[in-house]
N, C-alpha and C. Protein backbone atom coordinates (compact mmCIF):
# COMPACT_ATOMS: atom_id res chain seq x y z
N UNK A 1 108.02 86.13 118.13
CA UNK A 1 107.97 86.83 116.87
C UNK A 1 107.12 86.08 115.85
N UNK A 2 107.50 84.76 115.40
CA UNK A 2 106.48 84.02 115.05
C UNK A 2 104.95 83.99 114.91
N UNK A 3 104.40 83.58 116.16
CA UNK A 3 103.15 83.60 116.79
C UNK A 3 102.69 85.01 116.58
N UNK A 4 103.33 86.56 116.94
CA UNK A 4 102.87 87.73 116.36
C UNK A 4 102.42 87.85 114.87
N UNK A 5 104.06 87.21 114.16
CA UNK A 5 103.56 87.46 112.77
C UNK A 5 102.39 86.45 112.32
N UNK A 6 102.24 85.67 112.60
CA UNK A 6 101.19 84.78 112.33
C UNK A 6 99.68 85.16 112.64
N UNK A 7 99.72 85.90 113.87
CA UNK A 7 98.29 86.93 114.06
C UNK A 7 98.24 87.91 113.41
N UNK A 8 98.79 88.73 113.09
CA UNK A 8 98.97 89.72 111.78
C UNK A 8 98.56 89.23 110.13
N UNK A 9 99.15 88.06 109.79
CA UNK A 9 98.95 87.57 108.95
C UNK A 9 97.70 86.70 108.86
N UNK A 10 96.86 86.13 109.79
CA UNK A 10 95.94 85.49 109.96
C UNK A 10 95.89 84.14 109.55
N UNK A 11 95.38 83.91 108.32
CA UNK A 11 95.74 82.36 107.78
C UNK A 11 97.29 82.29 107.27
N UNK A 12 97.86 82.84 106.67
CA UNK A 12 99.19 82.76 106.13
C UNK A 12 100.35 81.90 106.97
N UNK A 13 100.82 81.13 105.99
CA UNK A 13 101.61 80.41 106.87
C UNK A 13 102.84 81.70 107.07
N UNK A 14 103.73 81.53 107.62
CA UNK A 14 104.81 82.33 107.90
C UNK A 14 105.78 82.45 106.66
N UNK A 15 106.50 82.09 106.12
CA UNK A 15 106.91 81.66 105.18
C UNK A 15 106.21 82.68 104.11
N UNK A 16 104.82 82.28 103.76
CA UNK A 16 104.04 82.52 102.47
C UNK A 16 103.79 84.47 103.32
N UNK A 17 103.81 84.73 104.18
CA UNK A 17 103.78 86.37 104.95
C UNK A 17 105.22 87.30 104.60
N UNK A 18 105.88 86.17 104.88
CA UNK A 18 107.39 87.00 104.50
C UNK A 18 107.96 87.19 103.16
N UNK A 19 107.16 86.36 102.11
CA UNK A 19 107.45 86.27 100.90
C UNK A 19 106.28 87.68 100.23
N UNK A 20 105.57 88.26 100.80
CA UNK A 20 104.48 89.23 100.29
C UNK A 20 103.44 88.17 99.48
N UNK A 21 102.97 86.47 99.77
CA UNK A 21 101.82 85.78 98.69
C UNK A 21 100.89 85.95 99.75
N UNK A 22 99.68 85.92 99.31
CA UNK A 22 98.20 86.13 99.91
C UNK A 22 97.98 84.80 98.93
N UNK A 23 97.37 83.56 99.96
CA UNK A 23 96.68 82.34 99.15
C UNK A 23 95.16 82.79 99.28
N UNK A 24 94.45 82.73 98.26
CA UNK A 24 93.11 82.78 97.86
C UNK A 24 92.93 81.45 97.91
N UNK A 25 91.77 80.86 97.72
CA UNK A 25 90.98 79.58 97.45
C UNK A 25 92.14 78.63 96.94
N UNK A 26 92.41 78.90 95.34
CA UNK A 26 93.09 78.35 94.68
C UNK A 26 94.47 78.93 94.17
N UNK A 27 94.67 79.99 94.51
CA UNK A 27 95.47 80.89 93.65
C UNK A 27 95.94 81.30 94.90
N UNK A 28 97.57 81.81 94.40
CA UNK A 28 98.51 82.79 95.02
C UNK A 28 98.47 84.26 94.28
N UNK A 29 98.52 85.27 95.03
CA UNK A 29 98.20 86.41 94.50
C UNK A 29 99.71 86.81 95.22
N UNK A 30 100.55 87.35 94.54
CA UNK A 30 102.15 88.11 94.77
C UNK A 30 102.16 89.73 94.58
N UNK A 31 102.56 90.32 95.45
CA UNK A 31 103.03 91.71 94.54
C UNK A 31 104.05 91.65 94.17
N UNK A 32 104.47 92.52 92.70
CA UNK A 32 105.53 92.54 91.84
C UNK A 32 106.27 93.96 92.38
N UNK A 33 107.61 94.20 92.13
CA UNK A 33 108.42 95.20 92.49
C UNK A 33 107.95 96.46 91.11
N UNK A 34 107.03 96.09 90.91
CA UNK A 34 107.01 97.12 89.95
C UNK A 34 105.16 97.40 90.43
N UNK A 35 104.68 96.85 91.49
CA UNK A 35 103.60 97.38 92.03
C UNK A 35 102.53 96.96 91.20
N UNK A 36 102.98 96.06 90.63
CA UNK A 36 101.55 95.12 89.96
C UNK A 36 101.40 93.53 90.48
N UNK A 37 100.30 93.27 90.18
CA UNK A 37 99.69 92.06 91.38
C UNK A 37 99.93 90.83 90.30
N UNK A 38 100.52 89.53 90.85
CA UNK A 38 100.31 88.42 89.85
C UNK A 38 99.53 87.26 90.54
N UNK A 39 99.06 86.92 89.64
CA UNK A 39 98.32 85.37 90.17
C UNK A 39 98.97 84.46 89.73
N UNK A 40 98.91 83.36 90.59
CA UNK A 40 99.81 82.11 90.56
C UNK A 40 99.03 81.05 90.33
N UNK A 41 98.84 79.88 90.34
CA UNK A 41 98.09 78.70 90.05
C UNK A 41 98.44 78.42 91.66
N UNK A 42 97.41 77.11 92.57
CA UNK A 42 98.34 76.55 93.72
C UNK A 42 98.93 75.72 93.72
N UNK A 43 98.96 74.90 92.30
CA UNK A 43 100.05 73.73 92.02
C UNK A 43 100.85 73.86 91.29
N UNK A 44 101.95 73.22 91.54
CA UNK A 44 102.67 73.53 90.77
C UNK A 44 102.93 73.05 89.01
N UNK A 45 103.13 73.41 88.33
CA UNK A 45 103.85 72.85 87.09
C UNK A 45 104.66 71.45 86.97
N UNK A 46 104.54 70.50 86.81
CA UNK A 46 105.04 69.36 86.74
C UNK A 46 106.46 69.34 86.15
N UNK A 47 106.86 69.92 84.96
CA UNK A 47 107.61 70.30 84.00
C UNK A 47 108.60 71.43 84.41
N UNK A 48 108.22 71.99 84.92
CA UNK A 48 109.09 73.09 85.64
C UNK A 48 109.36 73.37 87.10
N UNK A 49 108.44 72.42 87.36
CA UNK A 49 108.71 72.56 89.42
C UNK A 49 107.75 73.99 90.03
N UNK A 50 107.41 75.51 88.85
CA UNK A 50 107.32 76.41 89.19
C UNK A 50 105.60 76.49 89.04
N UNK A 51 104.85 77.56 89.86
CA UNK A 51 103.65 77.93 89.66
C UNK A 51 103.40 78.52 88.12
N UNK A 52 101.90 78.55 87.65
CA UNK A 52 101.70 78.87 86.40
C UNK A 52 101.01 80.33 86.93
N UNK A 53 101.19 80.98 86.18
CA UNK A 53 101.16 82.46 85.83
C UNK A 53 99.92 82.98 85.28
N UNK A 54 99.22 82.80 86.10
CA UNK A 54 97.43 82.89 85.18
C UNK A 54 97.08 85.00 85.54
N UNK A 55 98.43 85.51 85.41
CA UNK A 55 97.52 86.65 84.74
C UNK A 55 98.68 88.22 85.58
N UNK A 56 98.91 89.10 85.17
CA UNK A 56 98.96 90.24 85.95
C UNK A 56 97.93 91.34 86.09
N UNK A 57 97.93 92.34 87.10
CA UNK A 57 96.98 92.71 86.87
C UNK A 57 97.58 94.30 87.87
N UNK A 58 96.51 95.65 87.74
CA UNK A 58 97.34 96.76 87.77
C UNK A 58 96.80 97.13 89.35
N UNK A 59 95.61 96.36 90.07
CA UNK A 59 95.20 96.47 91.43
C UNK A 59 94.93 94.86 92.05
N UNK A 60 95.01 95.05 93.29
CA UNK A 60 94.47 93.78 94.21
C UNK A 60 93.27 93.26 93.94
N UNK A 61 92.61 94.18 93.67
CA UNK A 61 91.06 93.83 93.34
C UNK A 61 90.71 93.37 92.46
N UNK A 62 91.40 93.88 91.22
CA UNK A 62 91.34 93.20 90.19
C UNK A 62 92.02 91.60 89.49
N UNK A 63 93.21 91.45 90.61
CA UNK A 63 93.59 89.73 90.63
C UNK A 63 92.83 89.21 91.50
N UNK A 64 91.79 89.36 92.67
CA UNK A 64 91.27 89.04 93.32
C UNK A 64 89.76 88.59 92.18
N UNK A 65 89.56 89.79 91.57
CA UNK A 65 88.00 89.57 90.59
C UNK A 65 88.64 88.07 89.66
N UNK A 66 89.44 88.02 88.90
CA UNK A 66 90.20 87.14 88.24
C UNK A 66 89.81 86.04 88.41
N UNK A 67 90.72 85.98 90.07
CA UNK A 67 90.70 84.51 90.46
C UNK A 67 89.38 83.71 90.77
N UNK A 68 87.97 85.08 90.93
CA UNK A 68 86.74 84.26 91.24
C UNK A 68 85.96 84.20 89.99
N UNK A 69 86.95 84.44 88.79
CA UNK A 69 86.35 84.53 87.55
C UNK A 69 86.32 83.22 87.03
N UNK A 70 88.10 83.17 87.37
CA UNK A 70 88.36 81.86 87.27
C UNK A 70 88.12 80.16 88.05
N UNK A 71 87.64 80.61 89.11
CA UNK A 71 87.39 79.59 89.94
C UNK A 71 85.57 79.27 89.28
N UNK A 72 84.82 80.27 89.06
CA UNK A 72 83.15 80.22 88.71
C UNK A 72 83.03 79.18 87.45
N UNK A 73 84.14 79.73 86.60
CA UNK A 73 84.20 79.22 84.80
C UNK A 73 84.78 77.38 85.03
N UNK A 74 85.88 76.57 85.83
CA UNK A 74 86.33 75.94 86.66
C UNK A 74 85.38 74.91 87.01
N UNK A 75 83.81 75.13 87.89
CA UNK A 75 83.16 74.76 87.85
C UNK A 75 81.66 74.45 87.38
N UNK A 76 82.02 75.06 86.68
CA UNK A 76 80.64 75.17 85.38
C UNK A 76 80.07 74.33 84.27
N UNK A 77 79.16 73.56 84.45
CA UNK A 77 79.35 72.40 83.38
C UNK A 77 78.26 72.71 82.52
């Protein structure tokens, strides 16, 4: 069962498949029960133990545009 879900899921660890997160580059992208997409930071918060919350958004595509918005601006000097 494992090894299936893990080919289904492709990179995803198992764990991060069963929870509904898709890891991007840097970012966790979640769906919300209310059918909107959140982005996560991939580290955590020092202060809170929890991921930071860099944004909701009303399609996949559009936390996906986000995160390479945010990753471009990131490295830009």
């Amino acid at each position: 069962m494992y090894q299936l879900r893990r080919e289904i899921c492709g990179v995803l660890t198992h764990a991060a498949c069963c929870a509904g997160e898709v890891r991007t580059g840097a970012a966790v992208i979640r769906k919300l029960k209310s059918g909107e997409y959140r982005l996560y930071s991939r580290k955590l918060n020092p202060k809170t133990g929890k991921r930071r919350n860099l944004g909701t958004f009303p399609t996949r595509a559009a936390a996906e545009r986000h995160e390479r918005a945010i990753q471009f601006f990131k490295r830009q000097r």
